[in-house]
PDB file of N, CA and C in Angstrom:
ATOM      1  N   UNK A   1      -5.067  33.592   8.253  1.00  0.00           N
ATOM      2  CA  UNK A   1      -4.118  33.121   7.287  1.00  0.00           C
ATOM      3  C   UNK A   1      -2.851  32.621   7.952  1.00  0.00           C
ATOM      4  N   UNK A   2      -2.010  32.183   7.082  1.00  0.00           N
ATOM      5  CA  UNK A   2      -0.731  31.746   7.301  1.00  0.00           C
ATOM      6  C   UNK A   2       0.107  32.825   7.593  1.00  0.00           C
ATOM      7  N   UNK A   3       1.113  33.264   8.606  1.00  0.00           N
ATOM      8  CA  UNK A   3       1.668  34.030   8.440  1.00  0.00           C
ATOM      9  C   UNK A   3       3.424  33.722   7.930  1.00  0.00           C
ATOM     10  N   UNK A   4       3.158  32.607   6.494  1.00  0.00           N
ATOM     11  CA  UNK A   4       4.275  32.002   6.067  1.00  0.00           C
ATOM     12  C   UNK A   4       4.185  32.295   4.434  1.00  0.00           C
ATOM     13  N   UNK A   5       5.067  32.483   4.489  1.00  0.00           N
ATOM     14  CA  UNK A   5       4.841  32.266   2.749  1.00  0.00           C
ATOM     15  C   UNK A   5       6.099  31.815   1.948  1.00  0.00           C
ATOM     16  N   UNK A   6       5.638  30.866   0.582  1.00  0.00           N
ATOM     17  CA  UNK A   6       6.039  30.458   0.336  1.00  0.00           C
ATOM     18  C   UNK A   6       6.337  30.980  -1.247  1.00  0.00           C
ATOM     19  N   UNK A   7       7.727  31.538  -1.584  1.00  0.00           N
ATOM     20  CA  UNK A   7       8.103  31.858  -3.071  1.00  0.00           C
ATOM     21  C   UNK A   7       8.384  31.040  -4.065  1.00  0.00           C
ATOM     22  N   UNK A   8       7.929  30.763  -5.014  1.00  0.00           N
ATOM     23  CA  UNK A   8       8.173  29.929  -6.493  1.00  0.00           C
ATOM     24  C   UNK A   8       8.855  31.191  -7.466  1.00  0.00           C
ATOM     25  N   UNK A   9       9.861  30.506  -7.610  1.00  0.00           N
ATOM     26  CA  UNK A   9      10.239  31.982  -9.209  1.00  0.00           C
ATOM     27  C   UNK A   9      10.854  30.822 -10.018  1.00  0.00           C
ATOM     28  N   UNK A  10      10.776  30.957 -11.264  1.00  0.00           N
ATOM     29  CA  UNK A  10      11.561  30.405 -12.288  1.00  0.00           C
ATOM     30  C   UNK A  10      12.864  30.320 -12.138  1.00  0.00           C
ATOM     31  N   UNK A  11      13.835  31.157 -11.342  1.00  0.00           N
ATOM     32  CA  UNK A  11      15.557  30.751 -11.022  1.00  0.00           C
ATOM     33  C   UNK A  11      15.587  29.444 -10.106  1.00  0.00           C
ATOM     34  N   UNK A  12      14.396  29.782  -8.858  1.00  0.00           N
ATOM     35  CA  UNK A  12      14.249  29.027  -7.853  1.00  0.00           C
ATOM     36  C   UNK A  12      14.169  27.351  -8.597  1.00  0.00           C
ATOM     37  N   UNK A  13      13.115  27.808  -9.454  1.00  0.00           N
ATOM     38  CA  UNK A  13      12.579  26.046  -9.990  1.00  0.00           C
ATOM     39  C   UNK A  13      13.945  25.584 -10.640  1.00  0.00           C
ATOM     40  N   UNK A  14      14.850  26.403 -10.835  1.00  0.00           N
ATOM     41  CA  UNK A  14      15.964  25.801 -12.050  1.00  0.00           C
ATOM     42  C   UNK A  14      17.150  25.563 -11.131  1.00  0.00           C
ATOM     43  N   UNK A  15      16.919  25.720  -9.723  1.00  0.00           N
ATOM     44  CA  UNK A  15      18.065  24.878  -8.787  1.00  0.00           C
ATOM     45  C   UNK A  15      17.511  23.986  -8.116  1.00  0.00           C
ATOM     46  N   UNK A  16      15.643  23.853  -8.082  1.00  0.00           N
ATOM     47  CA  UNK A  16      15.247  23.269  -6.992  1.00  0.00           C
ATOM     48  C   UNK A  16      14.675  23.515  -6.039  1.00  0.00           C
ATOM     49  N   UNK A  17      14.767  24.729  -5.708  1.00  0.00           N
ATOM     50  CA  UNK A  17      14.594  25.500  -4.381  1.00  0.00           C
ATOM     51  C   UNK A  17      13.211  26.449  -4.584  1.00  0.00           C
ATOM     52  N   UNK A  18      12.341  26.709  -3.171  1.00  0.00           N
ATOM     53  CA  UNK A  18      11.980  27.808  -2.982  1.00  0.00           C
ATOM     54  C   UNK A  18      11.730  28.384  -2.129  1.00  0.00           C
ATOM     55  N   UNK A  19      11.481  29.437  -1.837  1.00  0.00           N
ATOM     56  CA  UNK A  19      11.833  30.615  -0.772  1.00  0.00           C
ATOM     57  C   UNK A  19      11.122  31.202   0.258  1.00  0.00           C
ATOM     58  N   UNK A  20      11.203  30.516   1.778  1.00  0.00           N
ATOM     59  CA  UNK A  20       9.955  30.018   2.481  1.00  0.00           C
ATOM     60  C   UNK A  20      10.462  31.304   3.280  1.00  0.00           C
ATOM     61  N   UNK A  21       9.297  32.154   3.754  1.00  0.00           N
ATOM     62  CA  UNK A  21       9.295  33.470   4.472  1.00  0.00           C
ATOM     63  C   UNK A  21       8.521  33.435   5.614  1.00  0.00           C
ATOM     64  N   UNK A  22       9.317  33.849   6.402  1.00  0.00           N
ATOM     65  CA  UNK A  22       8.396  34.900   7.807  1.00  0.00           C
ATOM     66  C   UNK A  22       8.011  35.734   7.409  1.00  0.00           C
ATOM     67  N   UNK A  23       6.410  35.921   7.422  1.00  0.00           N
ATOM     68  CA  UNK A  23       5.525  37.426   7.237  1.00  0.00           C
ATOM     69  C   UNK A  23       6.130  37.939   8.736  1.00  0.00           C
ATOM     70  N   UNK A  24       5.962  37.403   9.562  1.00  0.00           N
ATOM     71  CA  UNK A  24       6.119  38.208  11.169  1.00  0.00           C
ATOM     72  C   UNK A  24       7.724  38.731  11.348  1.00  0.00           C
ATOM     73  N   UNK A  25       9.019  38.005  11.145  1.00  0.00           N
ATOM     74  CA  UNK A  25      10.207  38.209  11.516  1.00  0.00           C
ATOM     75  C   UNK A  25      10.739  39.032   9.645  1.00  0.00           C
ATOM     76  N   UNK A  26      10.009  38.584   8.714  1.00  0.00           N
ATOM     77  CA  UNK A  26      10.972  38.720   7.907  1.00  0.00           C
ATOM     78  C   UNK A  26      12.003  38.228   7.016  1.00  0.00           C
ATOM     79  N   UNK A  27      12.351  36.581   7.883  1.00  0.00           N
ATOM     80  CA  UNK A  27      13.383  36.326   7.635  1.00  0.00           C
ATOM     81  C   UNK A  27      13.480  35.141   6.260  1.00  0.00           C
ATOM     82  N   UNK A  28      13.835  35.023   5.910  1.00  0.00           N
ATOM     83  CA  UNK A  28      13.755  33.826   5.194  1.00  0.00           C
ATOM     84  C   UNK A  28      14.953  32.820   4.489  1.00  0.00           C
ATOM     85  N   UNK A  29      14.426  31.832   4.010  1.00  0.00           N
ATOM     86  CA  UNK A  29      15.408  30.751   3.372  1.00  0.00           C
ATOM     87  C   UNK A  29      15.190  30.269   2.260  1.00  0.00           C
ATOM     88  N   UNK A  30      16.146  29.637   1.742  1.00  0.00           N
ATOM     89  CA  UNK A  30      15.679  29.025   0.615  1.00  0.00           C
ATOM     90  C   UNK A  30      15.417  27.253   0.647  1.00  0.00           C
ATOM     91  N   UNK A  31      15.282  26.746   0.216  1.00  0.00           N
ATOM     92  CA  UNK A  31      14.817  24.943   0.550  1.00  0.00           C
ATOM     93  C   UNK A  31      14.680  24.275  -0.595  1.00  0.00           C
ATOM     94  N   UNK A  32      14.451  22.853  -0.351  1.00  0.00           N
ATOM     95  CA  UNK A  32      13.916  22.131  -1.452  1.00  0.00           C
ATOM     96  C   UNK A  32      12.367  22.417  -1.208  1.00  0.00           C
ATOM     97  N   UNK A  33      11.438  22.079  -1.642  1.00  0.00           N
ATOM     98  CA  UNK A  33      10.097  22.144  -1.915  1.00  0.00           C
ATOM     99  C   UNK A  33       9.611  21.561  -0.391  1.00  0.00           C
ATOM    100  N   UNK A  34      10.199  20.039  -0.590  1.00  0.00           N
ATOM    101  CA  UNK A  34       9.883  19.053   0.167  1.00  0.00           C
ATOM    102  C   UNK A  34      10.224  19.618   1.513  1.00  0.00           C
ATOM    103  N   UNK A  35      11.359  20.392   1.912  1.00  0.00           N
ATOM    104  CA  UNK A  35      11.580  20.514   3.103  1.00  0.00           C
ATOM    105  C   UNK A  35      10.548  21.399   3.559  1.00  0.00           C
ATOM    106  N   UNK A  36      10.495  22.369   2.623  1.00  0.00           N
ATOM    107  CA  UNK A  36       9.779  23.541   3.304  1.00  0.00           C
ATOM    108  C   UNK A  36       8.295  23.034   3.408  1.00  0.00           C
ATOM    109  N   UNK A  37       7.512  22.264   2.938  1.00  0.00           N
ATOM    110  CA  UNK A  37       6.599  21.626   3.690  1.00  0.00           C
ATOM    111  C   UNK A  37       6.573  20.816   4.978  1.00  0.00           C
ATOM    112  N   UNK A  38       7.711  19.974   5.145  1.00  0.00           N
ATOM    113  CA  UNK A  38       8.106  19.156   6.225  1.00  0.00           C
ATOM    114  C   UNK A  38       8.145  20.052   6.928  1.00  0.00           C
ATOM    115  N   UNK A  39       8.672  21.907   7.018  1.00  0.00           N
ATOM    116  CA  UNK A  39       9.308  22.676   8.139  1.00  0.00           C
ATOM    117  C   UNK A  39       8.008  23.301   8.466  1.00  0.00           C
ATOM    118  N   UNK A  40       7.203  23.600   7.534  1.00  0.00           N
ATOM    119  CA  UNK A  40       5.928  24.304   8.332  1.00  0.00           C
ATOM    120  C   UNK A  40       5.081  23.162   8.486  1.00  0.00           C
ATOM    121  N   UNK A  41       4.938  21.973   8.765  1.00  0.00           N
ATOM    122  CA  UNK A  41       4.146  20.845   9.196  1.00  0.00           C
ATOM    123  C   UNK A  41       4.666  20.591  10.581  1.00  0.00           C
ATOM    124  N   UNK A  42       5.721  20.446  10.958  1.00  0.00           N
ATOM    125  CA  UNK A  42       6.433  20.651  11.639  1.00  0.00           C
ATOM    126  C   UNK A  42       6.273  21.943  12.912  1.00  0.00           C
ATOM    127  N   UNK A  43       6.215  23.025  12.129  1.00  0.00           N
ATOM    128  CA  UNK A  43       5.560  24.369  12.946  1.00  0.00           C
ATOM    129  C   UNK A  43       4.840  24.434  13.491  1.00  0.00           C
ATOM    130  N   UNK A  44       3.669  23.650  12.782  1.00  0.00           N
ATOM    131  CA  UNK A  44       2.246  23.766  13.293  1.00  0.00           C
ATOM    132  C   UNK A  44       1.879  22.752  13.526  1.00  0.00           C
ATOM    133  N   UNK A  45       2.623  21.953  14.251  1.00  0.00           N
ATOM    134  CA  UNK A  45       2.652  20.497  14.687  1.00  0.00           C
ATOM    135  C   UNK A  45       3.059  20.848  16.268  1.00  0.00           C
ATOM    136  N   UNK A  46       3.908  21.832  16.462  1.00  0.00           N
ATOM    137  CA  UNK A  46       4.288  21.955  17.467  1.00  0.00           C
ATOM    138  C   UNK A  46       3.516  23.416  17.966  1.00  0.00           C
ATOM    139  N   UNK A  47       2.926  23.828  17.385  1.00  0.00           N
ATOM    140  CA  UNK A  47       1.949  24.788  17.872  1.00  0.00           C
ATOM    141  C   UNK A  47       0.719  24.697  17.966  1.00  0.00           C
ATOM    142  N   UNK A  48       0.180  23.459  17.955  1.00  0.00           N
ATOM    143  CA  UNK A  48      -1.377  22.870  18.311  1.00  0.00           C
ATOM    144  C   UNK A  48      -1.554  22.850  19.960  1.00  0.00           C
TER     145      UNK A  48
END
């Protein structure tokens, strides 16, 4: 699996945002949709 995950909540959808996580560190952010696909394409673009 992914060790990413990605949060949708109803507050999130009503600014835009959702809430892209490290399973491994923990850490996380919030984003537009769009980014947080661009950022883990990106991830695993550079980890091939």
């Amino acid at each position: 699996g992914l060790p990413w995950r990605i949060t949708v909540g109803p507050r999130g959808l009503e600014k835009g945002v959702v809430e892209l996580t490290s399973r491994r560190t923990g850490e996380s952010e919030e984003m537009s949709p769009e980014a947080a696909v661009a950022r883990l394409v990106q991830i695993y673009a550079a980890h091939r």
